[in-house]
PDB file of N, CA and C in Angstrom:
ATOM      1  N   UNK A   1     155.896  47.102-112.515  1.00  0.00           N
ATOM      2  CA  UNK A   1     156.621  48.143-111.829  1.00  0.00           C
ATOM      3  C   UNK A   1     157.974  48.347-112.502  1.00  0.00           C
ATOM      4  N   UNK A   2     158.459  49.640-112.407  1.00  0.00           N
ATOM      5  CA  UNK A   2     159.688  50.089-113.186  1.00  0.00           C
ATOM      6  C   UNK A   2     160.293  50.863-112.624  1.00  0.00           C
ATOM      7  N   UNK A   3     161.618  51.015-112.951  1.00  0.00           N
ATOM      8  CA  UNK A   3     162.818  52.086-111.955  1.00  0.00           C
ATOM      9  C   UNK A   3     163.702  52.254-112.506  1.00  0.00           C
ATOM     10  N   UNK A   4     164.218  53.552-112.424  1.00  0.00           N
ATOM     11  CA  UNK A   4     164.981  54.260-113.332  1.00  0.00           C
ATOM     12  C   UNK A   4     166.601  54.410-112.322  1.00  0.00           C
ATOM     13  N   UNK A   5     167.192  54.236-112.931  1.00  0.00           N
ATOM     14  CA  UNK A   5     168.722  54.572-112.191  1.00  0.00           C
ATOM     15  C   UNK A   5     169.666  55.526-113.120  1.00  0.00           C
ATOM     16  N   UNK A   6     169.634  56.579-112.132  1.00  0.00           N
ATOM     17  CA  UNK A   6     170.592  57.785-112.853  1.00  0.00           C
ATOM     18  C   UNK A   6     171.550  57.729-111.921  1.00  0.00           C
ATOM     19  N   UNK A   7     172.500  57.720-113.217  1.00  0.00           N
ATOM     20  CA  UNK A   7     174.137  57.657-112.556  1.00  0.00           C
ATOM     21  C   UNK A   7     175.249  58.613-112.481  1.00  0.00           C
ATOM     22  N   UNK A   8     175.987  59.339-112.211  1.00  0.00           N
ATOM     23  CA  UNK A   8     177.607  60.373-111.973  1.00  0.00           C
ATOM     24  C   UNK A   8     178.303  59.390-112.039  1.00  0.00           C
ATOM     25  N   UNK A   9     179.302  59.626-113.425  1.00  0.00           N
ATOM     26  CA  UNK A   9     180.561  59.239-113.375  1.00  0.00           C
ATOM     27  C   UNK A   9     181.764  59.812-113.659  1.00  0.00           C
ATOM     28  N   UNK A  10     182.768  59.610-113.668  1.00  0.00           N
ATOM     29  CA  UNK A  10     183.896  60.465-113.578  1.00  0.00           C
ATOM     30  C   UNK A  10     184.830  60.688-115.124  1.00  0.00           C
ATOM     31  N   UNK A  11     185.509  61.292-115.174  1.00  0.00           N
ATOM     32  CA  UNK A  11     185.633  61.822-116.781  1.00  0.00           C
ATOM     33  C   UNK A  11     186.124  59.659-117.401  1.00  0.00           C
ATOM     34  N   UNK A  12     186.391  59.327-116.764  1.00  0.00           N
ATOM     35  CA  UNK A  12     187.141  57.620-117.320  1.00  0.00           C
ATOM     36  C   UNK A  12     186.018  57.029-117.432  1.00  0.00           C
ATOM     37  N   UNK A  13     184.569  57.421-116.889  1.00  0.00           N
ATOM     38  CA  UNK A  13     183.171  56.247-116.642  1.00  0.00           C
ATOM     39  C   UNK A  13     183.174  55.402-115.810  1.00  0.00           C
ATOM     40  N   UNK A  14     183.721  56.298-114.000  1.00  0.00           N
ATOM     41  CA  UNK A  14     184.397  55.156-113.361  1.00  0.00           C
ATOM     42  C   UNK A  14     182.604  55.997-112.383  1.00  0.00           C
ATOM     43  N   UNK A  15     181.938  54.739-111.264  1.00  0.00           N
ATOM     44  CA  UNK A  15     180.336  55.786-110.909  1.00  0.00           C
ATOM     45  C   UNK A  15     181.118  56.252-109.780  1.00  0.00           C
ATOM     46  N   UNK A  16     180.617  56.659-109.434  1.00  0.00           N
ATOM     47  CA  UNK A  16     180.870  58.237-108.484  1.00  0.00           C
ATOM     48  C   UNK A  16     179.910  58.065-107.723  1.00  0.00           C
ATOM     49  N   UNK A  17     178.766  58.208-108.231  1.00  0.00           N
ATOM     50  CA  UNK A  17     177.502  58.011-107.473  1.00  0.00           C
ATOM     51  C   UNK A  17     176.066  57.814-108.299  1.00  0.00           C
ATOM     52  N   UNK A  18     174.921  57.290-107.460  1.00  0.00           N
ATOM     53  CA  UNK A  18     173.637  56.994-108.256  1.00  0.00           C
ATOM     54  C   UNK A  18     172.160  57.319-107.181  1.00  0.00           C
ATOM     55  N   UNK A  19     171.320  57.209-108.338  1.00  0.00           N
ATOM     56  CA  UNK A  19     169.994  57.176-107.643  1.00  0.00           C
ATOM     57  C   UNK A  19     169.185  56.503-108.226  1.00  0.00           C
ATOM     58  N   UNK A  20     168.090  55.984-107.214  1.00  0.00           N
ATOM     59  CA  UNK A  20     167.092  55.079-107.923  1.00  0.00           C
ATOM     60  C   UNK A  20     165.740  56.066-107.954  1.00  0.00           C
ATOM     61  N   UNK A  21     164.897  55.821-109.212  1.00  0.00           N
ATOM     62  CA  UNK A  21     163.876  56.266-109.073  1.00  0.00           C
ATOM     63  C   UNK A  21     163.060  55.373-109.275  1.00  0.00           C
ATOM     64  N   UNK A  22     161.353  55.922-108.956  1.00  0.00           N
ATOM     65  CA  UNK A  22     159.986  55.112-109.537  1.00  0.00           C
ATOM     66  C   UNK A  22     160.319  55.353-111.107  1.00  0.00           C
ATOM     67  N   UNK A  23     159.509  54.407-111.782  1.00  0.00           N
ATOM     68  CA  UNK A  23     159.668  54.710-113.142  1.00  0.00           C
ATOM     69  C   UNK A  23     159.015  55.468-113.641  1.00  0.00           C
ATOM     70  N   UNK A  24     157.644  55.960-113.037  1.00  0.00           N
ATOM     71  CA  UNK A  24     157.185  56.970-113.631  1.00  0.00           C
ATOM     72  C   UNK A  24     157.294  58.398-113.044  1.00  0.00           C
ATOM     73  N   UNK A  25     158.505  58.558-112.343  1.00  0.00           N
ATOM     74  CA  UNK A  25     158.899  60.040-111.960  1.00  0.00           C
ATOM     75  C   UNK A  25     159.678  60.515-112.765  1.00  0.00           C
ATOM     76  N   UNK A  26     159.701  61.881-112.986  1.00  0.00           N
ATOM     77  CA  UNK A  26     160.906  62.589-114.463  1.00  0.00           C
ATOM     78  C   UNK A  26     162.111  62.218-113.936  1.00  0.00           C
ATOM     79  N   UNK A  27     163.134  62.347-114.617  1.00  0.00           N
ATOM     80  CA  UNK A  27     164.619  62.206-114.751  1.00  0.00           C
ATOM     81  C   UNK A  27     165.229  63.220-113.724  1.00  0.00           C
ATOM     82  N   UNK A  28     164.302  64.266-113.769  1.00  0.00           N
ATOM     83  CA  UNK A  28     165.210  66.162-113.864  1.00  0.00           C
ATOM     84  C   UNK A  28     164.603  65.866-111.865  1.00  0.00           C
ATOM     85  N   UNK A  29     164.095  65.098-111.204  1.00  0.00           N
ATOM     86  CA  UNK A  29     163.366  65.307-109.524  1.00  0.00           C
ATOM     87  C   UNK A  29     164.960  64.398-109.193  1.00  0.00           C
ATOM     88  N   UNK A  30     165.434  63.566-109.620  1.00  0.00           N
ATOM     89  CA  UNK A  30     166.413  62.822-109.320  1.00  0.00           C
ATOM     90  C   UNK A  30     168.053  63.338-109.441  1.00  0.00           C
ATOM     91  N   UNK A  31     167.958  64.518-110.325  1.00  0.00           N
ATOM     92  CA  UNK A  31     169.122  65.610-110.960  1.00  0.00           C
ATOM     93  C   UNK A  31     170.218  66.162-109.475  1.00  0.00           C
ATOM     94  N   UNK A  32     169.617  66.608-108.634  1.00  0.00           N
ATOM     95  CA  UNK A  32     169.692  67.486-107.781  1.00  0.00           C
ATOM     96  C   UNK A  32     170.746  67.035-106.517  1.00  0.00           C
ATOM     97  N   UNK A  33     170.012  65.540-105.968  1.00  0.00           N
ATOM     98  CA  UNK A  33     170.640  65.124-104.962  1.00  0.00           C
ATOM     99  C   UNK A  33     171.962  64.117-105.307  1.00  0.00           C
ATOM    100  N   UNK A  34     171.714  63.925-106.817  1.00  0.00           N
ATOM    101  CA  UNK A  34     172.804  63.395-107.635  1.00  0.00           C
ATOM    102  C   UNK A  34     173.777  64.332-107.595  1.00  0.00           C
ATOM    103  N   UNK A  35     174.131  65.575-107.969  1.00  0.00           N
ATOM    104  CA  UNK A  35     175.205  66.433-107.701  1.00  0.00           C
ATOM    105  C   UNK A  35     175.392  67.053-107.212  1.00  0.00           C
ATOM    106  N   UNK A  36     174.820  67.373-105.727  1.00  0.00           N
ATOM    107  CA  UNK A  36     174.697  67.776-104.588  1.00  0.00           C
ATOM    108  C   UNK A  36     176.124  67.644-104.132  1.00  0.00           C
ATOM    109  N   UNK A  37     176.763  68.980-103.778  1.00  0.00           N
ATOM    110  CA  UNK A  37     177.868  68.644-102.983  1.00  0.00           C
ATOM    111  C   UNK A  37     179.268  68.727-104.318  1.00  0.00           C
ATOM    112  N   UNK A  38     178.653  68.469-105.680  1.00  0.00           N
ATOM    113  CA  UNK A  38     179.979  67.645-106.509  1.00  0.00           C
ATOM    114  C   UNK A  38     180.175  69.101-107.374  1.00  0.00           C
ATOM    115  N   UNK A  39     181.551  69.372-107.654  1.00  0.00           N
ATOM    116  CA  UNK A  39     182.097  70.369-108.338  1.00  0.00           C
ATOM    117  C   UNK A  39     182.552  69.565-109.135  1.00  0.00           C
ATOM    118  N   UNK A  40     182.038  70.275-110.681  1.00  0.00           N
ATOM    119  CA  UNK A  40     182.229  69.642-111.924  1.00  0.00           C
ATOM    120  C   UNK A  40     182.469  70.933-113.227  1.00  0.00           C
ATOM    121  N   UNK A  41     183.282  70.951-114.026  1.00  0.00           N
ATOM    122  CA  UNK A  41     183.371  71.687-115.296  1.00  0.00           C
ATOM    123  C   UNK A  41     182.499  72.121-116.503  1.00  0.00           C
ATOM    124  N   UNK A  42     181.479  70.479-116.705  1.00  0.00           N
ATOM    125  CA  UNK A  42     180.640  70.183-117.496  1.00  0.00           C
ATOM    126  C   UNK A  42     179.585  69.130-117.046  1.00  0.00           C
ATOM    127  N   UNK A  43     178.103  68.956-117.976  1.00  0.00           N
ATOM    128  CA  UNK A  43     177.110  68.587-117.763  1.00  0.00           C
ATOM    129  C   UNK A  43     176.946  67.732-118.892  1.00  0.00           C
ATOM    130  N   UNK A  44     177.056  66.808-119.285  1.00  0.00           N
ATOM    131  CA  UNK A  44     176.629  66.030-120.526  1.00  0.00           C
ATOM    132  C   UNK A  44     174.862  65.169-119.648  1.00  0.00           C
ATOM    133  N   UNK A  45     174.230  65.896-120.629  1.00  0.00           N
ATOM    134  CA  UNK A  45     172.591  65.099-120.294  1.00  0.00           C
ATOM    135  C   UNK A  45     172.105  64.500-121.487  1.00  0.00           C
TER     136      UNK A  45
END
């Protein structure tokens, strides 16, 4: 079994916030509720 953790961090690399996924779900289903809510300038993926 495997799990993926996508993370938001702040322009210093300080986390902000995260999510856990299954490992075999895409990256981009986990995108959404990660920046939900967050006003940002830029997107580095």
């Amino acid at each position: 079994m495997t799990s993926k953790i996508l993370a938001l961090t702040d322009a210093l690399g300080n986390l902000v916030r995260f999510v856990l996924l299954p490992g075999q779900r895409n990256d981009i289903t986990g995108v959404a509720p990660l920046i939900k809510g967050v006003e940002f300038d830029g997107l580095i993926a």
